[in-house]
C-alpha atoms as a PDB file:
ATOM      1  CA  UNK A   1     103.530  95.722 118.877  1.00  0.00           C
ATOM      2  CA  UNK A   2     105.594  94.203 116.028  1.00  0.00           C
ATOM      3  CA  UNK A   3     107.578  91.252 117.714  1.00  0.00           C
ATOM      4  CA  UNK A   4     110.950  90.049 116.710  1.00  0.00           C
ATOM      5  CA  UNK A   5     110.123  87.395 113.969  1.00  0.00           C
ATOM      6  CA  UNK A   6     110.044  83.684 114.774  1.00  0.00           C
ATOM      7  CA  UNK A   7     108.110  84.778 118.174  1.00  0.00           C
ATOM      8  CA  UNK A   8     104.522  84.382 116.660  1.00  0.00           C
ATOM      9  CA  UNK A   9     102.996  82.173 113.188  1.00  0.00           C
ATOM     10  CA  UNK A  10     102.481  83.823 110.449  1.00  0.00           C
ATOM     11  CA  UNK A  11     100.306  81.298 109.256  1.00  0.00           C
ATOM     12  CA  UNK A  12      97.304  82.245 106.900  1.00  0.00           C
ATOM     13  CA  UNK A  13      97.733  86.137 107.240  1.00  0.00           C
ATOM     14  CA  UNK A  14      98.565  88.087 103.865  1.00  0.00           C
ATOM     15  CA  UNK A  15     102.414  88.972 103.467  1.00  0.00           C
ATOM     16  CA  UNK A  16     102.938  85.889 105.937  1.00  0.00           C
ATOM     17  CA  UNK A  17     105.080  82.482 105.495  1.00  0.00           C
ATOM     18  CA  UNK A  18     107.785  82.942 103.191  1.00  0.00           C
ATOM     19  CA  UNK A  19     107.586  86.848 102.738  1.00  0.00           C
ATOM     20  CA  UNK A  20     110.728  88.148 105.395  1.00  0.00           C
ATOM     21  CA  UNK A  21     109.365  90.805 106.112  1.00  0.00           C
ATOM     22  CA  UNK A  22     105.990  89.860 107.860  1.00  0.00           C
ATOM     23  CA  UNK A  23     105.552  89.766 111.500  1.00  0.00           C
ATOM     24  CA  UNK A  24     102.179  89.691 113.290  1.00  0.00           C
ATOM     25  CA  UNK A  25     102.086  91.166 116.847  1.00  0.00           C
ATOM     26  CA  UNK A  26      98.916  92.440 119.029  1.00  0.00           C
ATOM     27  CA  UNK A  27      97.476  95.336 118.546  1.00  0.00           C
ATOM     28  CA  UNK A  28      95.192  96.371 122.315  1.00  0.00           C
ATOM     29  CA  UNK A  29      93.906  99.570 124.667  1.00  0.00           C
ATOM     30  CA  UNK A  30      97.020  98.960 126.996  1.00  0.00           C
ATOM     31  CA  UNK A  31     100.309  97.760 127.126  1.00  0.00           C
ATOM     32  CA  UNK A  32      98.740  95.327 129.583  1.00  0.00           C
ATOM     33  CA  UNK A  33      96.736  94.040 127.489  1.00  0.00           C
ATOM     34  CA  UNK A  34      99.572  93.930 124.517  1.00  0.00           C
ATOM     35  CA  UNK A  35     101.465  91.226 126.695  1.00  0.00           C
ATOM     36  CA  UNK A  36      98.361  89.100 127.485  1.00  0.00           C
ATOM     37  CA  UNK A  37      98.288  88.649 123.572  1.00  0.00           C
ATOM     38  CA  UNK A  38     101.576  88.460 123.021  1.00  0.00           C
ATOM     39  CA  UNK A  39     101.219  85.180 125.938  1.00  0.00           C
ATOM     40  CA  UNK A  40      98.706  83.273 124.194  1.00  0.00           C
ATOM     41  CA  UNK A  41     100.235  84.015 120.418  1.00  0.00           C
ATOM     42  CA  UNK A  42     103.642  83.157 120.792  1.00  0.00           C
ATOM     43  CA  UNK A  43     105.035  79.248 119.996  1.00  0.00           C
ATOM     44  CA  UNK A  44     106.446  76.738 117.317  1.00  0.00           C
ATOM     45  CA  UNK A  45     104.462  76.321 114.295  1.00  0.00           C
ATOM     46  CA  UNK A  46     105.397  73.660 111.602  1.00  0.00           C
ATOM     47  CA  UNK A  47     103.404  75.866 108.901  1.00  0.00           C
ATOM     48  CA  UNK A  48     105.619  78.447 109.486  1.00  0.00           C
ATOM     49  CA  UNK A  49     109.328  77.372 110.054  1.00  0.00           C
ATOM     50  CA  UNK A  50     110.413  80.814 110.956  1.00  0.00           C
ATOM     51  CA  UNK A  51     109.088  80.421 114.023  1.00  0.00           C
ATOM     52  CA  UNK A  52     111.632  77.658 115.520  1.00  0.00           C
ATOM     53  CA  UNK A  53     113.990  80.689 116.043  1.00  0.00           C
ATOM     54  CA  UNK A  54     111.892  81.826 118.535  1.00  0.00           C
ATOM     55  CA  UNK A  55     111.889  78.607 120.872  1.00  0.00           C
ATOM     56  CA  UNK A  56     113.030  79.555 123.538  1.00  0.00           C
ATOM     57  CA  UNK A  57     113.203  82.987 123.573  1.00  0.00           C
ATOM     58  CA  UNK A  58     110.199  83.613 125.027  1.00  0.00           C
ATOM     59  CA  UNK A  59     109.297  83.988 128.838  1.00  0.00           C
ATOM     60  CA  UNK A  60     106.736  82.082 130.965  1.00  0.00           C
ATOM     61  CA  UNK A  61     105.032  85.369 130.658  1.00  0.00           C
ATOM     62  CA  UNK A  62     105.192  88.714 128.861  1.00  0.00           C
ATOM     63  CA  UNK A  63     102.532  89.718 131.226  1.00  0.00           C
ATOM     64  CA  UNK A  64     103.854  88.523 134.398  1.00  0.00           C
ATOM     65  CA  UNK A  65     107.485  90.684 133.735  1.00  0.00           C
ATOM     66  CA  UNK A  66     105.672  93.721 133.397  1.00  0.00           C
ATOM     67  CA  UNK A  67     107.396  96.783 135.809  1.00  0.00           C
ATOM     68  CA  UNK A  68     106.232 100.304 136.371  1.00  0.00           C
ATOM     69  CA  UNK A  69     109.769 101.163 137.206  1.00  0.00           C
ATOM     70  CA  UNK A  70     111.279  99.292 134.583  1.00  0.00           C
ATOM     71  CA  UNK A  71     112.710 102.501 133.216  1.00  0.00           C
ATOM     72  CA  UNK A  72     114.736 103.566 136.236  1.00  0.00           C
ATOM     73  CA  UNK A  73     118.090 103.535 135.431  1.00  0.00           C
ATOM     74  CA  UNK A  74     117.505 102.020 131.951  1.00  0.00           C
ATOM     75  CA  UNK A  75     119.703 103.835 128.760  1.00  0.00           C
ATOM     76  CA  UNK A  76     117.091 104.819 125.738  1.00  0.00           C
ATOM     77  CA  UNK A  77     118.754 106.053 122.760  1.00  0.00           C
ATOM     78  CA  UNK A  78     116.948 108.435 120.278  1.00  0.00           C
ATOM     79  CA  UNK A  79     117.004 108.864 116.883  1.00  0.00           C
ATOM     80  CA  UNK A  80     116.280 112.103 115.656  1.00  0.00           C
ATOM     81  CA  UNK A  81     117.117 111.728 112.240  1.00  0.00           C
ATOM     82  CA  UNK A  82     113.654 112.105 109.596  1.00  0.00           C
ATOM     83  CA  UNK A  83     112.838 108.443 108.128  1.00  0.00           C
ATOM     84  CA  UNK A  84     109.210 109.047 107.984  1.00  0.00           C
ATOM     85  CA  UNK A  85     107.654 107.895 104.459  1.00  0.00           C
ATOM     86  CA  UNK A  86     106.881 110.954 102.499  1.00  0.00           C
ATOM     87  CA  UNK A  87     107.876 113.247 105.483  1.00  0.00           C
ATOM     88  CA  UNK A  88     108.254 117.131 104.919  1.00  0.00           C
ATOM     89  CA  UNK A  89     110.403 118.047 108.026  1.00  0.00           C
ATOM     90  CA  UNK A  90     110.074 122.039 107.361  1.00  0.00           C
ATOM     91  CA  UNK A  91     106.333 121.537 108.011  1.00  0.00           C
ATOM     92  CA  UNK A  92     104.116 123.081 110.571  1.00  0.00           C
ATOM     93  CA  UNK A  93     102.467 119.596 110.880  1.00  0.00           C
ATOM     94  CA  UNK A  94     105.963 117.703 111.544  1.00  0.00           C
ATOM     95  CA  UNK A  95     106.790 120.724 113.853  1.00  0.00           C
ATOM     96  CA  UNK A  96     103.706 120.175 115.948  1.00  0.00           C
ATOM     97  CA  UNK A  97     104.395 115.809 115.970  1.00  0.00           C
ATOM     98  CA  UNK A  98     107.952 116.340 117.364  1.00  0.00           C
ATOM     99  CA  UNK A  99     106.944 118.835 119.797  1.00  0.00           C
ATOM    100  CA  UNK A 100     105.093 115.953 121.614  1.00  0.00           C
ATOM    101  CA  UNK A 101     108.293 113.645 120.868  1.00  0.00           C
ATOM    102  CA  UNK A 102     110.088 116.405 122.877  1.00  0.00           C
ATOM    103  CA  UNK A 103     107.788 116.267 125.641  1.00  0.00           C
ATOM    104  CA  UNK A 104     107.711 111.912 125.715  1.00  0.00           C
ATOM    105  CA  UNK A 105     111.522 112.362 125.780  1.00  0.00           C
ATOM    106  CA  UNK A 106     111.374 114.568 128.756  1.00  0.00           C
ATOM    107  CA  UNK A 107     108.887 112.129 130.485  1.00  0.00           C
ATOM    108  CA  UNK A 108     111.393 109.277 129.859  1.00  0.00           C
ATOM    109  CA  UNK A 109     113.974 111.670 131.831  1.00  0.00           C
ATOM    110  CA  UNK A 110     111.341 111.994 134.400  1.00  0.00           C
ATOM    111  CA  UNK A 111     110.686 108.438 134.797  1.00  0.00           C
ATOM    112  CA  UNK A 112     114.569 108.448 135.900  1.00  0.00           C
ATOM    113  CA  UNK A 113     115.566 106.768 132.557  1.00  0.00           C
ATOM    114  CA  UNK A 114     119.049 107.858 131.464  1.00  0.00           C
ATOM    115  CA  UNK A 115     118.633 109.278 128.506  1.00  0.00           C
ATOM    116  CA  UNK A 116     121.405 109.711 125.131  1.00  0.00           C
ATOM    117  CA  UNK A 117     119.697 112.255 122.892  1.00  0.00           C
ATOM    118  CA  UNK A 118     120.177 112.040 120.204  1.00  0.00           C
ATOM    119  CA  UNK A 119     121.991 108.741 118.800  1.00  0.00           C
ATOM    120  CA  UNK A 120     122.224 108.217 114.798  1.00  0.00           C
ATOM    121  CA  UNK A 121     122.857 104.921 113.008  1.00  0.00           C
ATOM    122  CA  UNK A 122     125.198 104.899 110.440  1.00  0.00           C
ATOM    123  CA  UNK A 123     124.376 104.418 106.945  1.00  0.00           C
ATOM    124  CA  UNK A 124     120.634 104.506 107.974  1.00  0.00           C
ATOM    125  CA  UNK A 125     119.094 106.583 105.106  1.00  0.00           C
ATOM    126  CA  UNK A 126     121.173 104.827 102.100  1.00  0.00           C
ATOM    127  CA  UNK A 127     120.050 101.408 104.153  1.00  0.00           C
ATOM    128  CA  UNK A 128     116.785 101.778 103.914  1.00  0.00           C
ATOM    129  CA  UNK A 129     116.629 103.010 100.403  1.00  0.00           C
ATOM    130  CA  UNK A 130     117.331  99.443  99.711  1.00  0.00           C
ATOM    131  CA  UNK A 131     114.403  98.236 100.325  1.00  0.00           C
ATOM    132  CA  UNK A 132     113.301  96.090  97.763  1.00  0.00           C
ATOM    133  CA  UNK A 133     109.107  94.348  97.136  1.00  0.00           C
ATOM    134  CA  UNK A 134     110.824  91.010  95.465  1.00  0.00           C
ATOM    135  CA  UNK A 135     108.686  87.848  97.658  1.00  0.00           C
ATOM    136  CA  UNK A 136     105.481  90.286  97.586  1.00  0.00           C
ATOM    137  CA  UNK A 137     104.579  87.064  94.568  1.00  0.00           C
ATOM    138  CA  UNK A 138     105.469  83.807  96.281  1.00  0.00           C
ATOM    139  CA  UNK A 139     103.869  84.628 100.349  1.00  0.00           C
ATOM    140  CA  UNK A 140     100.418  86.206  98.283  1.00  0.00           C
ATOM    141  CA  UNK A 141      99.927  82.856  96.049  1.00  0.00           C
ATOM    142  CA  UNK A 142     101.066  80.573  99.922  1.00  0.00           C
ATOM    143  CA  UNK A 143      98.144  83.260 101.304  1.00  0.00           C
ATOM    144  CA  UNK A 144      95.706  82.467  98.548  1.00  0.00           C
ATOM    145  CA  UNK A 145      95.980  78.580  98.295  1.00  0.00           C
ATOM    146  CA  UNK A 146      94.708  78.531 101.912  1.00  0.00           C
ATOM    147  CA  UNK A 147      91.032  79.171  99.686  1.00  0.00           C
ATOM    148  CA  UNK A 148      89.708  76.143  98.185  1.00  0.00           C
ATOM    149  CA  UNK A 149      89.010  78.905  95.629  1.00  0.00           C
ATOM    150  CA  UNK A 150      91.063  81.528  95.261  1.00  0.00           C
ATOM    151  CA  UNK A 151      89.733  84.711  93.851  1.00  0.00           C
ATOM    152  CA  UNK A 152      93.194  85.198  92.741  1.00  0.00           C
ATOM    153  CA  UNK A 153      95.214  81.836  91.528  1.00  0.00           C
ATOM    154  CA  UNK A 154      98.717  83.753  90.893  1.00  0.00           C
ATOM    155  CA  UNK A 155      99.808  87.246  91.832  1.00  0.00           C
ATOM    156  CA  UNK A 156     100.118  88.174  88.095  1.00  0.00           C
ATOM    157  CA  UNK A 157      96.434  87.437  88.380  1.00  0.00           C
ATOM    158  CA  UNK A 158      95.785  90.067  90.809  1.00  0.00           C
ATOM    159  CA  UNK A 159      97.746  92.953  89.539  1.00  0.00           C
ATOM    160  CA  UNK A 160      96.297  92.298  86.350  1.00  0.00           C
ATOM    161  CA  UNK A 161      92.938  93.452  88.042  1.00  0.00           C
ATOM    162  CA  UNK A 162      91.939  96.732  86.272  1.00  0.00           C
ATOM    163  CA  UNK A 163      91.525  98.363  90.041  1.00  0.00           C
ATOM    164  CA  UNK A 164      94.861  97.254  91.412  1.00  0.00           C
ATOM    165  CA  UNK A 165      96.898 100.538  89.931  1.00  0.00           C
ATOM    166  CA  UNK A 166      94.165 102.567  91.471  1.00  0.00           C
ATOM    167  CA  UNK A 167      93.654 101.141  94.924  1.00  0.00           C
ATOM    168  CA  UNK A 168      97.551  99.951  95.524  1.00  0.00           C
ATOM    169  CA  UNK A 169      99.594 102.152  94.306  1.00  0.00           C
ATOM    170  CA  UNK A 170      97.316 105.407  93.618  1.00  0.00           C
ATOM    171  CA  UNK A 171      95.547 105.710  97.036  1.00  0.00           C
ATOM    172  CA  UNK A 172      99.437 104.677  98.997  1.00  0.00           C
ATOM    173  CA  UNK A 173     100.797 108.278  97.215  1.00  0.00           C
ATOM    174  CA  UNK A 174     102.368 105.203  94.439  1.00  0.00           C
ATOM    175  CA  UNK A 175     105.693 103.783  95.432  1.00  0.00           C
ATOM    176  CA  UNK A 176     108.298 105.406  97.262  1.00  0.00           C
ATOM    177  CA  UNK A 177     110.597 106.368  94.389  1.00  0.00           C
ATOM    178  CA  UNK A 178     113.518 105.577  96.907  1.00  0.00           C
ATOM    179  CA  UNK A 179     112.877 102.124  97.231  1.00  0.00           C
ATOM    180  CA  UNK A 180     114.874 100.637  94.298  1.00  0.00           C
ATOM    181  CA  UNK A 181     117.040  97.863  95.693  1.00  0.00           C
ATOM    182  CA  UNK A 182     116.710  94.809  94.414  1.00  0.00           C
ATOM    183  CA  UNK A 183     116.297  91.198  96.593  1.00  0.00           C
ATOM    184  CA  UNK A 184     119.741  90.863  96.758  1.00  0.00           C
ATOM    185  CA  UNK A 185     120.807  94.157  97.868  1.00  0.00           C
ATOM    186  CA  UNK A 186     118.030  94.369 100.131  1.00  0.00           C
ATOM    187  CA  UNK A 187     119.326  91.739 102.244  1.00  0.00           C
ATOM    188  CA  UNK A 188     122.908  92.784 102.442  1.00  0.00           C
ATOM    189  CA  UNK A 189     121.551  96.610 103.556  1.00  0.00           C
ATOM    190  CA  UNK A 190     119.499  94.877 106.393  1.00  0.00           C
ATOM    191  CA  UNK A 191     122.730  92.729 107.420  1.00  0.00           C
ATOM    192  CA  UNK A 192     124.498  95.935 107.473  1.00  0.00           C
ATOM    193  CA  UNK A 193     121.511  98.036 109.066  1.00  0.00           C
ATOM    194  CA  UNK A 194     120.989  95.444 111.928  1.00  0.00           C
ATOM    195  CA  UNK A 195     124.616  95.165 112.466  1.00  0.00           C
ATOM    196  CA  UNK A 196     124.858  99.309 112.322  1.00  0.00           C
ATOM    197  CA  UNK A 197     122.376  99.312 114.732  1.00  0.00           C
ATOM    198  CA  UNK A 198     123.597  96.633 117.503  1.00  0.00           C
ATOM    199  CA  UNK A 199     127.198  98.235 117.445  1.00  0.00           C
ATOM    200  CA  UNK A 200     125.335 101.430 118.083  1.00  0.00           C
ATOM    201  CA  UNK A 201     123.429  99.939 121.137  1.00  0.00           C
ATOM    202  CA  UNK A 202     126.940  98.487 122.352  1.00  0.00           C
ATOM    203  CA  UNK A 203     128.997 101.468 121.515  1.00  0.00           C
ATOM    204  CA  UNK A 204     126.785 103.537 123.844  1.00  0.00           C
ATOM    205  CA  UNK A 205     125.422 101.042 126.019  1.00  0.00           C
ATOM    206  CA  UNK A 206     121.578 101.327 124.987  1.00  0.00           C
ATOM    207  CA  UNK A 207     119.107  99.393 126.101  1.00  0.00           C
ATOM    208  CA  UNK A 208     116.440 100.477 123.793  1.00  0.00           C
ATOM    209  CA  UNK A 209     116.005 103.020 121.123  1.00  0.00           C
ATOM    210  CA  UNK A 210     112.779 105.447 120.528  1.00  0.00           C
ATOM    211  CA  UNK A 211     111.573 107.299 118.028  1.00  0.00           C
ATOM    212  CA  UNK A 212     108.698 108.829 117.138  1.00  0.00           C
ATOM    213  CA  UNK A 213     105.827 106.766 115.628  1.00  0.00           C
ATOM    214  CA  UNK A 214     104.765 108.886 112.688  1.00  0.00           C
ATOM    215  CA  UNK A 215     106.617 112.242 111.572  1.00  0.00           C
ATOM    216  CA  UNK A 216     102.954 113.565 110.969  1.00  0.00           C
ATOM    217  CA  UNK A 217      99.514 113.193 112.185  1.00  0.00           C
ATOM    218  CA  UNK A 218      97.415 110.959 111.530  1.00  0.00           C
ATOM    219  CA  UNK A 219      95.773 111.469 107.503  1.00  0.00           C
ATOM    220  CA  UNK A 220      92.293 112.513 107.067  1.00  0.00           C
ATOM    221  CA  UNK A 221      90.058 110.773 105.462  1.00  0.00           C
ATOM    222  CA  UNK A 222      89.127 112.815 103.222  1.00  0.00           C
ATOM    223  CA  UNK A 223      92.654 112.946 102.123  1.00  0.00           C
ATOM    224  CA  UNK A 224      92.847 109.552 101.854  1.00  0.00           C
ATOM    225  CA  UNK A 225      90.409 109.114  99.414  1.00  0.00           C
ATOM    226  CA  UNK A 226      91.032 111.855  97.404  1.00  0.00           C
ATOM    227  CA  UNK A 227      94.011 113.021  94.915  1.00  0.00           C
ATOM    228  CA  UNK A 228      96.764 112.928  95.415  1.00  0.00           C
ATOM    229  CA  UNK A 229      95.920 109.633  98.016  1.00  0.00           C
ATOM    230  CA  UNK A 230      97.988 110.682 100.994  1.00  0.00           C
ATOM    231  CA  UNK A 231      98.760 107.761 103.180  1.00  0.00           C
ATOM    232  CA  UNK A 232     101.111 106.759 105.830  1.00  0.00           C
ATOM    233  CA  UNK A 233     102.652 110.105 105.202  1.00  0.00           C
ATOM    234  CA  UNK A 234     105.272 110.155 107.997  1.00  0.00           C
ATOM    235  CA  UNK A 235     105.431 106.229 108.984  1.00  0.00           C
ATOM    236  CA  UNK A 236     108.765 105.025 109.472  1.00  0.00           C
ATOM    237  CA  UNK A 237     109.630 101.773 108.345  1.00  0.00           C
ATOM    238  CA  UNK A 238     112.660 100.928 110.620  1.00  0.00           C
ATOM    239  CA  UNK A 239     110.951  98.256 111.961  1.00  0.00           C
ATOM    240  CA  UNK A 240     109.579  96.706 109.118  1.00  0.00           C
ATOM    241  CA  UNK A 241     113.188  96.424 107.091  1.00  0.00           C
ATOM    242  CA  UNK A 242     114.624  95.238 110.718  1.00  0.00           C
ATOM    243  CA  UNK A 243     112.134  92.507 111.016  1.00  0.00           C
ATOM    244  CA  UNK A 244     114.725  90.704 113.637  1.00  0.00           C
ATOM    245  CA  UNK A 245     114.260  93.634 116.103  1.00  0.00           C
ATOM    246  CA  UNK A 246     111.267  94.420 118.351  1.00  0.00           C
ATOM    247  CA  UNK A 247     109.123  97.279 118.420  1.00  0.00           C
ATOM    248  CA  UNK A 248     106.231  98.361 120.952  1.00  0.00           C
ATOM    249  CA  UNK A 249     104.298 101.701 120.025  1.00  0.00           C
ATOM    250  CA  UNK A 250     102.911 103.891 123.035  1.00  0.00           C
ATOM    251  CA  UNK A 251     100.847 106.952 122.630  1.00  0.00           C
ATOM    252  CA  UNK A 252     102.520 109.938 123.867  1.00  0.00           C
ATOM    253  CA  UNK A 253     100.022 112.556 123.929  1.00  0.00           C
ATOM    254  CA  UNK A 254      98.072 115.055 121.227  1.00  0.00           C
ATOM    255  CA  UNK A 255      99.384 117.657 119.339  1.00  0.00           C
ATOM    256  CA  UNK A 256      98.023 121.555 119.049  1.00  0.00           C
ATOM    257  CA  UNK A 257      95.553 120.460 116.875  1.00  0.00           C
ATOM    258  CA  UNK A 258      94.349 117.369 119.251  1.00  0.00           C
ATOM    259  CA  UNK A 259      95.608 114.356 117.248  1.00  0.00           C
ATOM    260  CA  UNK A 260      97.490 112.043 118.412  1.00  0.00           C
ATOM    261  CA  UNK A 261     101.002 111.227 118.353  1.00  0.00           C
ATOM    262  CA  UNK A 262     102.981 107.990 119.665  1.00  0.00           C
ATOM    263  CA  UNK A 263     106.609 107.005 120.468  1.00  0.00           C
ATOM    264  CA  UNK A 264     107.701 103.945 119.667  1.00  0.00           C
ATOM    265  CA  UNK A 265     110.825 101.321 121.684  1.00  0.00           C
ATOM    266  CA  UNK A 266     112.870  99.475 119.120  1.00  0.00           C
ATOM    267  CA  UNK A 267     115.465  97.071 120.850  1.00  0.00           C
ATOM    268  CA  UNK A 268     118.038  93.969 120.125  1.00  0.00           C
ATOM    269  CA  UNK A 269     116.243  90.667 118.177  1.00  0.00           C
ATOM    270  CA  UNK A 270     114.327  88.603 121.191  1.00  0.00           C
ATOM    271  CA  UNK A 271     114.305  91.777 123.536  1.00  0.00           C
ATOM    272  CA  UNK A 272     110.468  91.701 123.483  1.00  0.00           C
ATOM    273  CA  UNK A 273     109.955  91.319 126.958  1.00  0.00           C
ATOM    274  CA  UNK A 274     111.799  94.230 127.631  1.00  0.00           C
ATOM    275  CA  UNK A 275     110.337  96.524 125.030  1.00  0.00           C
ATOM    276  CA  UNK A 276     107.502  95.971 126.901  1.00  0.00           C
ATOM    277  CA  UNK A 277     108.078  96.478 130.221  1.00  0.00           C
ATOM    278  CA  UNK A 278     110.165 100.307 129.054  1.00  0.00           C
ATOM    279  CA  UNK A 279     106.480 100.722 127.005  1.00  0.00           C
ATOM    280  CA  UNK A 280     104.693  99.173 130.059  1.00  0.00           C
ATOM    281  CA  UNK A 281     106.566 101.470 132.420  1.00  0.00           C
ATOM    282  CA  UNK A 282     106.137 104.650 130.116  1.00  0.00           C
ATOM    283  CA  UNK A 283     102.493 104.131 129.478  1.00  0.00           C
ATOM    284  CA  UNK A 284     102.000 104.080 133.286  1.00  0.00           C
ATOM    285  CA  UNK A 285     103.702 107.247 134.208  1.00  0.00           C
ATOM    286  CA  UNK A 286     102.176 109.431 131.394  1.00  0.00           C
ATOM    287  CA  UNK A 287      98.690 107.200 131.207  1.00  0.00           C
ATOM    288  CA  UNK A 288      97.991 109.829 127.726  1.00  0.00           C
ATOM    289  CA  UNK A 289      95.885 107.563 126.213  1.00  0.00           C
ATOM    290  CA  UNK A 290      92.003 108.477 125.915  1.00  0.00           C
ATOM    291  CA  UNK A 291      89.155 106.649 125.383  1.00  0.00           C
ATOM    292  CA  UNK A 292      87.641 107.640 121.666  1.00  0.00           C
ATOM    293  CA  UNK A 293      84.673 110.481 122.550  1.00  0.00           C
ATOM    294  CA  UNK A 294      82.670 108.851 119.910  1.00  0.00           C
ATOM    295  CA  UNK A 295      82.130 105.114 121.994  1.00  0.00           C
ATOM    296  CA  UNK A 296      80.431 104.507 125.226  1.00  0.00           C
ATOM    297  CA  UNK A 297      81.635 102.292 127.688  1.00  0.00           C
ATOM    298  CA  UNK A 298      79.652  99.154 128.336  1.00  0.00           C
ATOM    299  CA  UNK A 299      79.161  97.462 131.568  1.00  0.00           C
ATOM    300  CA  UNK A 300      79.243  93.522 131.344  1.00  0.00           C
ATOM    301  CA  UNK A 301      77.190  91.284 133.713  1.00  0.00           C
ATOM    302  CA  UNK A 302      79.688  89.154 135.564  1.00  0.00           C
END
């Protein structure tokens, strides 16, 4: 889960406090578990003043609202449109990951959800080109000072490391050529994206929006650590340039080949509760996560 920021500190995590684009959510087995998390992470920290925007906007309990119905009745947009990073859309891999979306969005129908297929947010591809890296600098050096000695004083310290090219940009496929906005420009696109966005939800009455989680499945490892360093091949980053909107990722079952795939609630800034309970709700109905076949459970003595 990637909460609306200002819900949980940011505090002495890399790409935290004053980066804008940081938010720190749970990551768990079950949606369940997601809002038990979420319970004990969210509140005011002075160390991070972003989070005063969230005072207030959180319930007595994430847990506590959870609802296995929750998606009765409720109106989920989707976007169809390809944002995935790197995504080939004429693939055999993409064709097999949005099979699966097709099925979740059935299941939503199922569930009794009323469901707007497909919805598309204007201006969202020449938005998110607009994305800009400027702040990477000043929230790594607030990061480092936490140390008492910093491996790394300055960020002009670290990418001067003969390794950074290699391990950074290399091994993430380099930098999406796309991305060439710069601070200022970056902030007026997410303005207009987040605005694009709302008027969409109004204009068609949404209460969420899904899409699916990654265009492609998962990369090997092999591929990862091998030219040409694929990585996050097919990861949206709607979420991440939005960082004033929710997000809650569910898995929604395997493809052909038996990997998985996930589908993924986006919804207004502060709707966390309720991206939870439509996740919550879905997760319960389909239950398509498995345990990994390489662990064990473990029994624990009361």
């Amino acid at each position: 889960m990637r909460p609306t920021l200002g819900l949980v500190s940011r505090v002495g995590a890399y790409g935290g406090w004053p980066s804008p684009n940081g938010s720190l959510g749970p990551m768990s087995r079950t949606v369940e578990d997601a809002a038990r998390l979420l319970d004990a992470m969210v509140g005011y920290d002075p160390e991070d003043p972003s989070t005063a925007a969230g005072v207030g906007k959180a319930p007595s309990s994430f847990a506590a609202e959870l609802d296995a119905r929750a998606l009765k009745g409720a109106r989920i947009g989707v976007v169809r449109d390809s944002i995935g990073l790197g995504s080939e859309p004429d693939s055999e891999d993409f064709a097999r990951v949005t099979a699966v979306f097709d099925r979740a969005v059935a299941e939503l129908t199922a569930a009794e959800a009323h469901v707007v297929d497909p919805v598309a947010i204007p201006g969202l591809h020449d938005l998110l080109a607009q994305r800009s890296f400027d702040g990477t600098a000043e929230s790594f050096e607030t990061w480092m000072r936490r140390s008492a000695h910093p491996p790394y004083p300055t960020y002009a310290d670290f990418v001067a490391h003969p390794l950074y090219d290699q391990i950074m940009w290399r091994r993430s496929g380099g930098r999406p050529p796309a991305w060439s906005g710069t601070a200022a420009q970056y902030a007026v696109a997410r303005d207009q994206l987040l605005t694009n966005l709302l008027t969409l939800m109004t204009d068609h009455d949404l209460d969420a929006i899904v899409h699916v989680t990654a265009e492609h499945s998962p990369t090997l490892i092999r591929d990862g650590v091998n030219p040409p360093y694929v990585n996050q091949k097919g990861a949206p980053h709607l979420n991440t340039f939005l960082y004033e909107v929710p997000s809650v990722s569910v898995p929604a079952g395997f493809t052909s080949e038996d990997l998985p795939v996930g589908i993924t609630f986006l919804g207004r800034p502060f709707s966390d509760a309720d991206m939870l309970r439509y996740a919550y709700a879905y997760e319960q109905a389909t239950m398509h996560r498995r345990e990994p076949a390489s662990t064990t459970g473990v029994a624990l003595a009361d």
